[in-house]
Protein backbone atom coordinates (compact mmCIF):
# COMPACT_ATOMS: atom_id res chain seq x y z
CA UNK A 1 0.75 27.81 112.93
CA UNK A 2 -1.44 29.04 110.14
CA UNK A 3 -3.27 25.70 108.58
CA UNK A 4 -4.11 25.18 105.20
CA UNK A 5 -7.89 26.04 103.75
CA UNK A 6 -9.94 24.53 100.73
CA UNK A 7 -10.46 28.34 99.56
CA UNK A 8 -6.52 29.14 99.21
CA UNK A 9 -6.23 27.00 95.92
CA UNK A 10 -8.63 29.15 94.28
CA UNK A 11 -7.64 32.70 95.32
CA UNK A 12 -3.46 31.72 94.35
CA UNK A 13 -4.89 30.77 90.93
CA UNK A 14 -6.72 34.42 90.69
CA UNK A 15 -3.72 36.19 91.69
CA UNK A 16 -2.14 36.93 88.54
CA UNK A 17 -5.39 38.86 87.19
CA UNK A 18 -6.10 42.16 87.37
CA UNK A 19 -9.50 42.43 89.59
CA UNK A 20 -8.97 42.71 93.17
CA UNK A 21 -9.89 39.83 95.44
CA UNK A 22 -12.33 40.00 97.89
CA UNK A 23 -12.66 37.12 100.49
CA UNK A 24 -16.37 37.81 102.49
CA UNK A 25 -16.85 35.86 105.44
CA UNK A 26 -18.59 35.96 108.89
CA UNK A 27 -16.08 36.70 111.72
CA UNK A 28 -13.57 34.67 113.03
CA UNK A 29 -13.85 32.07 110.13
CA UNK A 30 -10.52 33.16 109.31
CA UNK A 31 -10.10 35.35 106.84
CA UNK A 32 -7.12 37.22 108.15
CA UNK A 33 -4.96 33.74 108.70
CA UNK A 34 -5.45 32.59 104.99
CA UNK A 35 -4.61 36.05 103.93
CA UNK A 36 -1.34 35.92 106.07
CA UNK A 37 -0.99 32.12 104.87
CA UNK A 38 -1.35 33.32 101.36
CA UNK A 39 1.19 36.20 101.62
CA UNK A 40 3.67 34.05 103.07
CA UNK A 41 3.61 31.77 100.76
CA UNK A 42 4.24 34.47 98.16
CA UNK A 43 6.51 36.86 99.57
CA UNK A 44 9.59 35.42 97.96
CA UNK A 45 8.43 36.01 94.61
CA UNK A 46 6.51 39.36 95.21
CA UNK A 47 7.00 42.47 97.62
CA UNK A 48 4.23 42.04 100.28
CA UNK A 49 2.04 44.16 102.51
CA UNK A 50 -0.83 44.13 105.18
CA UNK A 51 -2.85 46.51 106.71
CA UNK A 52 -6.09 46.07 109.24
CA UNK A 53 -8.51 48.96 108.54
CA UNK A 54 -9.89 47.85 112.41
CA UNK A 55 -6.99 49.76 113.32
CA UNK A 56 -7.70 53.46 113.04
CA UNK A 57 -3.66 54.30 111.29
CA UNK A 58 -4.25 51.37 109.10
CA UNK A 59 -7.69 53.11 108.05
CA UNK A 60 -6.21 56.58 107.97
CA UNK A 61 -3.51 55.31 105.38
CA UNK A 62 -5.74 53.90 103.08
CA UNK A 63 -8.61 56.58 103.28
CA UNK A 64 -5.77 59.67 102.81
CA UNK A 65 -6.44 58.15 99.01
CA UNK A 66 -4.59 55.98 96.19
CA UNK A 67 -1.85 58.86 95.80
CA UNK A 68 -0.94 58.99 99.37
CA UNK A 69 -0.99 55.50 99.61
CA UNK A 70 0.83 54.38 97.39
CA UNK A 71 3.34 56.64 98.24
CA UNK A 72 3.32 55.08 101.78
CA UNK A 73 3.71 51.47 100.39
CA UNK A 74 7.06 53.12 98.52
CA UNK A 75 8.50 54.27 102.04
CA UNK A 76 7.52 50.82 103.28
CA UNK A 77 9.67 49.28 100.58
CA UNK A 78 7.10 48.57 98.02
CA UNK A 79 8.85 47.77 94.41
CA UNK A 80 8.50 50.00 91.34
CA UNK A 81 9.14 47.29 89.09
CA UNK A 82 7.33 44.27 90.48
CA UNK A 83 4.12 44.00 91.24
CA UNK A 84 3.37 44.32 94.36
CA UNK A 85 0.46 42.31 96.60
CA UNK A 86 -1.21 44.51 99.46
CA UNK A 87 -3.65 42.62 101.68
CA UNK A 88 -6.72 44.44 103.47
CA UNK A 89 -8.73 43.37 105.96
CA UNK A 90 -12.09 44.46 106.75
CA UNK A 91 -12.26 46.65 103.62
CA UNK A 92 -15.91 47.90 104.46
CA UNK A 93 -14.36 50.09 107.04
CA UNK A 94 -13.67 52.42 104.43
CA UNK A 95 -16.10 55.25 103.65
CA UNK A 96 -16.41 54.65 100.00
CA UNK A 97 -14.36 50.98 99.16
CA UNK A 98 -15.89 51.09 95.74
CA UNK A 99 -14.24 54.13 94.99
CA UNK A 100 -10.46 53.11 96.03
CA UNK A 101 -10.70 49.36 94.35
CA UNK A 102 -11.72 50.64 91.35
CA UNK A 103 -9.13 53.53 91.13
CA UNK A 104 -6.51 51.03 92.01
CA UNK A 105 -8.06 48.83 89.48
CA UNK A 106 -8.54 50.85 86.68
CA UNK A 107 -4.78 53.10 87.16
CA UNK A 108 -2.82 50.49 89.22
CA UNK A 109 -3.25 47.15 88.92
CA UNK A 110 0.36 46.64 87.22
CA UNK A 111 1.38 47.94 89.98
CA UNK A 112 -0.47 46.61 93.14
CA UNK A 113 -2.79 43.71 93.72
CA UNK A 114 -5.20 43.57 95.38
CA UNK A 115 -6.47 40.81 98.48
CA UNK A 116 -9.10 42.06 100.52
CA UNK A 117 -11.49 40.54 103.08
CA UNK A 118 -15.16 41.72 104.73
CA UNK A 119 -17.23 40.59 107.76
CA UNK A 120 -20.46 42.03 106.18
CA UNK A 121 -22.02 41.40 102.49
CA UNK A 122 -24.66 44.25 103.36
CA UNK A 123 -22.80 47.03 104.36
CA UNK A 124 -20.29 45.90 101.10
CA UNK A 125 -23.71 45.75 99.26
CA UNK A 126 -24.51 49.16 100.67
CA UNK A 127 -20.85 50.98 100.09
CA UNK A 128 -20.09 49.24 96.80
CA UNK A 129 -22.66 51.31 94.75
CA UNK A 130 -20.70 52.29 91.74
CA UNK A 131 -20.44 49.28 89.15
CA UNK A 132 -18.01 46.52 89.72
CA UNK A 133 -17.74 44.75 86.87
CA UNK A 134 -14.25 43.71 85.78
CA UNK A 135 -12.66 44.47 89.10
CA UNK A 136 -12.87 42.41 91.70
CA UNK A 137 -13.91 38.67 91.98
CA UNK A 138 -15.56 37.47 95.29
CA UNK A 139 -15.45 34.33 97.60
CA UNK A 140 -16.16 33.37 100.74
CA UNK A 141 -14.63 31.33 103.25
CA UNK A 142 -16.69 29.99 105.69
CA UNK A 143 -15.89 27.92 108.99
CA UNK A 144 -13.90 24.98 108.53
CA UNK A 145 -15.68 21.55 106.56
CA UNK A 146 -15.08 18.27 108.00
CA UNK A 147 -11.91 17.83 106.07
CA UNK A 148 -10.11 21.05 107.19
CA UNK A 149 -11.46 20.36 111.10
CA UNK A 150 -9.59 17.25 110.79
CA UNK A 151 -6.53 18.67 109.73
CA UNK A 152 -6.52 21.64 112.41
CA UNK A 153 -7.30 18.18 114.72
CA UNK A 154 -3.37 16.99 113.52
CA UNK A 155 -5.33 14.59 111.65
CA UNK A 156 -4.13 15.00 108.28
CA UNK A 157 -3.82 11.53 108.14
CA UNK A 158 -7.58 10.93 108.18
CA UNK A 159 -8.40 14.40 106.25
CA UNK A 160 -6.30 13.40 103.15
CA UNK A 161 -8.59 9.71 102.71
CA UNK A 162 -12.21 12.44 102.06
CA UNK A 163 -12.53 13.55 98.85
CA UNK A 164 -12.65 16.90 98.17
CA UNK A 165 -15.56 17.50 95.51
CA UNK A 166 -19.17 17.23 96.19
CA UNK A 167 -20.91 13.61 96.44
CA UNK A 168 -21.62 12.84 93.05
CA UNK A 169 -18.19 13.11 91.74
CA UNK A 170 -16.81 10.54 94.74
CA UNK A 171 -14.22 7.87 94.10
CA UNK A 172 -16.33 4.50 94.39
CA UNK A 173 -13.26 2.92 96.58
CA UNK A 174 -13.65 4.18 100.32
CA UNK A 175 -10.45 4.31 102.04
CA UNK A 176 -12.01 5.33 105.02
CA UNK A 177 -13.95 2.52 105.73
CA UNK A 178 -10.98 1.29 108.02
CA UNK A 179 -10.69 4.16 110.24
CA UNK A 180 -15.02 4.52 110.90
CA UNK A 181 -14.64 4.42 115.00
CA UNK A 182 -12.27 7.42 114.47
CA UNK A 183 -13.83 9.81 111.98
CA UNK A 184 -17.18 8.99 114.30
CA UNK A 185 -15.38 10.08 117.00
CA UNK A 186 -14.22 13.32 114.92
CA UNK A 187 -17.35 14.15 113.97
CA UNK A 188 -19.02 13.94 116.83
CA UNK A 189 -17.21 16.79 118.21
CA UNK A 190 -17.60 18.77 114.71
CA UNK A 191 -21.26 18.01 114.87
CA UNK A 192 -21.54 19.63 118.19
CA UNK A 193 -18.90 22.23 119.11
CA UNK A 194 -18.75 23.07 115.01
CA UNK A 195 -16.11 24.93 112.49
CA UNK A 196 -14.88 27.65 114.15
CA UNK A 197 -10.96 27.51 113.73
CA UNK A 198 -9.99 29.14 117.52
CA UNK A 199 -13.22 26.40 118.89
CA UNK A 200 -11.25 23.48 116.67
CA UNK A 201 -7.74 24.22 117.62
CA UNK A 202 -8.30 24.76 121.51
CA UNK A 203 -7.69 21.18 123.47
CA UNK A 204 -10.05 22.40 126.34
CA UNK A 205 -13.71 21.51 126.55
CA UNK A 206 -14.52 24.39 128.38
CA UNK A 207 -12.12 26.90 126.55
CA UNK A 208 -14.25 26.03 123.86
CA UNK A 209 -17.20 26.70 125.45
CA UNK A 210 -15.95 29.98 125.89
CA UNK A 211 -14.67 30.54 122.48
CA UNK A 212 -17.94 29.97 121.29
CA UNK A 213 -19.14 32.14 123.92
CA UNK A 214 -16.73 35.30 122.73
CA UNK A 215 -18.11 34.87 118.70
CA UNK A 216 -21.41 34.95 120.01
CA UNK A 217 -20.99 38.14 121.79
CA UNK A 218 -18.57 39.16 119.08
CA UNK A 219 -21.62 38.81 116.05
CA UNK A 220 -23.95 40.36 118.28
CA UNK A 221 -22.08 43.59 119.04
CA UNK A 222 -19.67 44.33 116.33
CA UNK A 223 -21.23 42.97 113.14
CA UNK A 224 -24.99 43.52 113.95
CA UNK A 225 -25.34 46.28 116.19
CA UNK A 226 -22.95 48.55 115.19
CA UNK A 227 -23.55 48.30 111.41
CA UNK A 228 -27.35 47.72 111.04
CA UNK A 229 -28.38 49.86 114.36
CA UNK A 230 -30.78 47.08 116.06
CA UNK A 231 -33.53 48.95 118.03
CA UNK A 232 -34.12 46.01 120.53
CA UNK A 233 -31.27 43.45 120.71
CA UNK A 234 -33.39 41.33 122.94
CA UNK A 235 -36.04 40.78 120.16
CA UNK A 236 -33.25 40.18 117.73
CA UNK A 237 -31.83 37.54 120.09
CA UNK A 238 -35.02 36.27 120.63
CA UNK A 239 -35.26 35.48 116.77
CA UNK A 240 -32.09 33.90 116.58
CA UNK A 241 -32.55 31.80 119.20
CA UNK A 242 -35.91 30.49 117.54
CA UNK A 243 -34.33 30.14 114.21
CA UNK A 244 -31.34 28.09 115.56
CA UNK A 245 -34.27 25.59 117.34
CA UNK A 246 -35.97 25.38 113.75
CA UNK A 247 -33.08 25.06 111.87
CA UNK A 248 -33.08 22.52 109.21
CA UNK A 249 -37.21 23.22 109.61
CA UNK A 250 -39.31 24.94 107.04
CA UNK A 251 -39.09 28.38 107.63
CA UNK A 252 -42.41 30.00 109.04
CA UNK A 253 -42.12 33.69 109.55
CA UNK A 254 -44.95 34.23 110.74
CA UNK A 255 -44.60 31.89 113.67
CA UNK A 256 -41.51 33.25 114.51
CA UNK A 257 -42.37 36.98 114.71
CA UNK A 258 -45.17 35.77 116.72
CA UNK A 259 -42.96 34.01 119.43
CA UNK A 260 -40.17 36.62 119.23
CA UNK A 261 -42.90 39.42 119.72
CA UNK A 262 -41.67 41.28 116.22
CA UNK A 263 -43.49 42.09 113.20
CA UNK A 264 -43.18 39.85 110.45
CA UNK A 265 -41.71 42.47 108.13
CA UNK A 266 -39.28 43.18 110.54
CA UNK A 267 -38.56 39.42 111.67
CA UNK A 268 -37.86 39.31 107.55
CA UNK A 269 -35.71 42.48 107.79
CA UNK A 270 -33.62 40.76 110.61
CA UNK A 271 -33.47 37.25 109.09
CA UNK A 272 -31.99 39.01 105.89
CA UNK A 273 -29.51 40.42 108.17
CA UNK A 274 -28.63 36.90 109.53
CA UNK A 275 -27.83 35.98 105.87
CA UNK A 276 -25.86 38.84 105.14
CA UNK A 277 -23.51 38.36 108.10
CA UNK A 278 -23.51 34.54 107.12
CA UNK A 279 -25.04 33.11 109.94
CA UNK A 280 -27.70 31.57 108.09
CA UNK A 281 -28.97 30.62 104.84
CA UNK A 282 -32.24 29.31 103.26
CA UNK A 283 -32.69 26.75 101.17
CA UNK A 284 -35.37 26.37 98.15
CA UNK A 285 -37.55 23.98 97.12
CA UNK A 286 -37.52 21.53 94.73
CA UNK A 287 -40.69 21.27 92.01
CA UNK A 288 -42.27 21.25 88.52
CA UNK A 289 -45.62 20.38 89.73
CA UNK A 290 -47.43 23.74 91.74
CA UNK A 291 -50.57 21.68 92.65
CA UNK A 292 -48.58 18.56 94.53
CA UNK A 293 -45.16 19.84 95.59
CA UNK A 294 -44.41 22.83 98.09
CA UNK A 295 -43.42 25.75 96.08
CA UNK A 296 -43.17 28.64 98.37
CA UNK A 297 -41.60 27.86 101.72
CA UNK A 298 -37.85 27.89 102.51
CA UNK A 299 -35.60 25.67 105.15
CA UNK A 300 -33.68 27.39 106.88
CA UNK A 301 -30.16 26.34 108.40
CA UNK A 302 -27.52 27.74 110.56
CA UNK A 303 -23.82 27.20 108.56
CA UNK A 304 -22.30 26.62 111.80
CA UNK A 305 -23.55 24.04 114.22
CA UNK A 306 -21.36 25.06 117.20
CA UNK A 307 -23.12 28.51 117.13
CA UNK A 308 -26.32 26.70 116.38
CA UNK A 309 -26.07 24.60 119.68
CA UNK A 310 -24.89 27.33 121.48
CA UNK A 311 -27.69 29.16 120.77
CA UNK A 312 -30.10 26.38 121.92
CA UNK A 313 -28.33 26.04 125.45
CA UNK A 314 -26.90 22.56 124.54
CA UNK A 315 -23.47 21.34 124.01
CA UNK A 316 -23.79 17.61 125.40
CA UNK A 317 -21.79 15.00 124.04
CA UNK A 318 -24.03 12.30 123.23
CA UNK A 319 -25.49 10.74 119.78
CA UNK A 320 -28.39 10.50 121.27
CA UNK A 321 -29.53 14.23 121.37
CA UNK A 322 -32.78 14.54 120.35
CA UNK A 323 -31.85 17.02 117.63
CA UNK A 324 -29.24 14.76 115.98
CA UNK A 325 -31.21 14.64 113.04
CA UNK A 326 -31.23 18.07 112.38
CA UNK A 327 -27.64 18.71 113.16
CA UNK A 328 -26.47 15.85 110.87
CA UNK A 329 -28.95 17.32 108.21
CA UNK A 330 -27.43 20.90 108.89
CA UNK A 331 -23.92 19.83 108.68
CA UNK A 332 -24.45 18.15 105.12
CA UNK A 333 -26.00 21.37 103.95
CA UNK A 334 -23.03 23.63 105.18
CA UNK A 335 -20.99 20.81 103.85
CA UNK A 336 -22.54 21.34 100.20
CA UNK A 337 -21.97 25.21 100.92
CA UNK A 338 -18.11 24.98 101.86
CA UNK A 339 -17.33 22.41 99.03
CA UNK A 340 -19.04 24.40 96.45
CA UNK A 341 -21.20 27.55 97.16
CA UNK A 342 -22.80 27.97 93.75
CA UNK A 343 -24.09 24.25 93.46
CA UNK A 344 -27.68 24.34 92.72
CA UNK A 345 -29.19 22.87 95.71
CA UNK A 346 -32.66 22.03 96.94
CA UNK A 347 -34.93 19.95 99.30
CA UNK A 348 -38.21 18.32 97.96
CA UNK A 349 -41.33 17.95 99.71
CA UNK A 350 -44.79 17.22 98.62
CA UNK A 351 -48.15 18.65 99.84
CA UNK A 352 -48.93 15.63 101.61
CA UNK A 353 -45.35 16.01 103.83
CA UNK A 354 -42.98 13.55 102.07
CA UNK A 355 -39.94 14.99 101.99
CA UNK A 356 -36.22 14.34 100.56
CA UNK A 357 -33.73 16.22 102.27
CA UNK A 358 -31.46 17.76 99.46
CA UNK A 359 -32.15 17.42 95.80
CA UNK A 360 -28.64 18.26 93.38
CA UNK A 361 -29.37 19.38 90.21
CA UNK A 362 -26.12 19.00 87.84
CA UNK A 363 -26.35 18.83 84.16
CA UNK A 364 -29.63 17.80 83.76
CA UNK A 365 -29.46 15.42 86.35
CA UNK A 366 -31.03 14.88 89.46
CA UNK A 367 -29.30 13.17 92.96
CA UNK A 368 -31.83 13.21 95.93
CA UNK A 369 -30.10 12.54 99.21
CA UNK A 370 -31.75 11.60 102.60
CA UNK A 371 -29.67 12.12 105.71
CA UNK A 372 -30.22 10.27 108.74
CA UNK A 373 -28.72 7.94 111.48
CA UNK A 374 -29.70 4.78 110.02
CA UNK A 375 -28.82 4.73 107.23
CA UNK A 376 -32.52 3.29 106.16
CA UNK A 377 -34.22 4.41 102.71
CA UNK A 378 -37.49 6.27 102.98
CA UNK A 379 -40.58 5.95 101.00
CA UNK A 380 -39.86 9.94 100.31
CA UNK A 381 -36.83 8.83 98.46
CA UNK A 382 -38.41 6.14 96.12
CA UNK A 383 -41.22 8.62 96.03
CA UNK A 384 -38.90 11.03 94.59
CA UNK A 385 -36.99 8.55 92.15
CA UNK A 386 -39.95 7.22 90.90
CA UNK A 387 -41.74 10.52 90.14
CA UNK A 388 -38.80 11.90 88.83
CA UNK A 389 -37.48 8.70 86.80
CA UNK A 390 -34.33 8.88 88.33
CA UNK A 391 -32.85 5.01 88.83
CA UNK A 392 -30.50 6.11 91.76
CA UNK A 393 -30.50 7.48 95.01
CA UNK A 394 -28.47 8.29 98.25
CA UNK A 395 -28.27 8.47 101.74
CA UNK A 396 -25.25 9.90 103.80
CA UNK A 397 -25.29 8.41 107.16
CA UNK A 398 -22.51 7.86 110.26
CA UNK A 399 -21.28 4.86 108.44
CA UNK A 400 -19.12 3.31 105.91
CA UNK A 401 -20.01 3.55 101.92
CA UNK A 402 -22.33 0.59 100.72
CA UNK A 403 -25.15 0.11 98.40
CA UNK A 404 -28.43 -1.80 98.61
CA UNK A 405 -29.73 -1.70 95.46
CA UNK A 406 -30.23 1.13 93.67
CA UNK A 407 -29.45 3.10 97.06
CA UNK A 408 -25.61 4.15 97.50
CA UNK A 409 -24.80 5.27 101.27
CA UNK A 410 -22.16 7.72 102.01
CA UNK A 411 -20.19 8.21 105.00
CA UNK A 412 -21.40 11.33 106.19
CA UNK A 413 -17.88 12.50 106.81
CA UNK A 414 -17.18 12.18 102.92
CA UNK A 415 -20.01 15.19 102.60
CA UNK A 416 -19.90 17.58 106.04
């Protein structure tokens, strides 16, 4: 069964244009099932076809050039008077990608559509040197939110009370408030075995385990050694290891190359590899004042906890995990990330350590939020609202939606 994603909405509504569509991703997010999703649900209206450049005749047919292969899609039963929608994964296979979207683009595009995916935004980076502009549009899909985990659960039930925009923009009436023992439950899991589709949909512990296990190895071999050539994969591991410890820390570079015996320019090099096969991503500060608020440093955060934890060597089941804080944190910020990737998004923290977790700047307008356990305001938070003259602020917590005051708390399943 191929389950519904947050990301399909958009890409249907981009299909009538004329840029190709490129769907970027880390592996096994999947990328190739909401591609197949997408062309089933079309196939009745338009002629359909799908080709994996993994496998080499897939690659051959595409590389032989846009002559050749179109004239392949004919034999296949492509239409000359409809437009017809070819999918592609892994599109950085090709030699030169740039070149074939934008001859398809530019002398095709009433003819054939294009829906194409990547594992790698550097090596695309790298291939895709002629200009794009005004044919293709990007997106990424990355491993299920808290909503779609629930509905790859048979949960649907649960997944349709969360609202589907980020906090701000929330309904005031919580419908889930009846149902809190049960999205705990939920999220507990998410929170510790994480997004992956094949980890959410298998109904063993241990299978899961080994899922993980198998994207692990996957990342490690296919999408970083074999396209960035690694010198010493045990120094690389090292770093990720470290990094998945300090996530939802402030990043220190130098620390890190120290421990994982690397120089820092190179523990940079690899880190920007790690974002580029979206395993990670950093997060800015917050600050108009240089002298009182950090500036500089970056938190850093793995957009999968699963991975993240089993990276650390620790999948137990328990609330009490001494790293709860940080996963919570971490799961709100891939939350943010999945809901809407291009929301401007920061943490505050001042030179004397007071610190708000994630600061949302929308039209002018500041929201700090503070994620923890309790669901208990800081003195970072009024710090912040009272600096900033800002007469609200949140908390998203494992709880039901209340406010004390000026302080609204979230359900922490209405944000992940």
């Amino acid at each position: 069964m191929l389950y519904p994603r947050l990301l399909e909405r958009e890409i249907l509504r981009y299909l009538p244009e004329k840029e190709a569509l490129i769907i970027l991703g880390a592996r096994q997010v999947g990328k190739t099932s909401l591609m197949l999703r997408i062309k089933l649900k079309i196939e009745k209206e338009f002629p359909c076809f799908y080709l994996d450049l993994e496998k080499p005749q897939d690659l051959e047919r595409v590389e032989a050039g846009c002559e050749e292969f179109l004239q392949y899609l004919e034999i296949k039963g492509a239409s000359k008077g409809k437009r017809n929608v070819v999918f592609i994964d892994e599109i950085h296979y090709l030699s030169d990608p740039a070149k074939f979207i934008k001859l398809m683009v530019d002398h095709y595009s009433s003819r054939v559509k294009l829906v194409t995916s990547g594992s790698s935004s550097l090596e695309i980076k790298r291939k895709f040197k002629e200009s794009m502009v005004g044919r293709k549009f990007s997106f990424y899909l990355y491993p299920l939110n808290f909503q779609e985990f629930l509905i790859f659960n048979e949960r649907g039930d649960l997944a349709e009370l969360l609202p589907n925009g980020l906090f701000q923009d929330f309904p005031r009436e919580d419908k889930t408030r009846f149902f809190v023992e049960e999205y705990k439950r939920y999220f507990l899991e998410f929170l510790i075995l994480g997004g992956y589709p094949r980890v959410a949909l298998s109904k063993d512990i241990e299978l899961k385990r080994k899922v993980l296990e198998e994207i692990v190895t996957s990342y490690i071999l296919k999408d970083v050694r074999s396209l960035f050539q690694i010198e010493d994969i045990a120094k690389f591991n090292r770093l990720v290891k470290l990094l998945a410890i300090n996530s939802a820390n402030l990043l220190n570079v130098s620390s890190l190359s120290s421990a994982a015996g690397i120089s820092q320019y190179l523990a940079s090099q690899y880190i920007t590899v790690l974002e580029n096969t979206y395993l990670i991503e950093l997060l800015p500060p917050y600050f108009t004042n240089r002298k009182k608020e950090v500036v500089k440093a970056h938190k850093v955060y793995f957009l999968d906890s699963g991975l993240r934890n089993y990276l650390v060597g620790n999948l137990d089941f328990t609330e009490e995990r001494q790293d709860i804080g940080a996963l919570l944190e971490g799961a709100v910020f891939s939350g943010f990330k999945k809901r809407d990737g291009k929301a401007k998004l920061y943490f505050w923290r001042t030179q004397n350590k007071a610190e708000v977790d994630f600061v949302l700047e929308d039209a002018q307008k500041l929201y700090p939020l503070e994620v923890n356990k309790s669901g208990k305001p800081t003195r970072a938070l009024y710090a912040f609202m009272n600096y900033y003259k800002e007469d609200k602020g949140y908390i998203t917590y494992p709880g039901a939606f209340s406010e004390k005051g000026n302080i609204q708390l979230i359900p922490v399943w209405w944000v992940a």
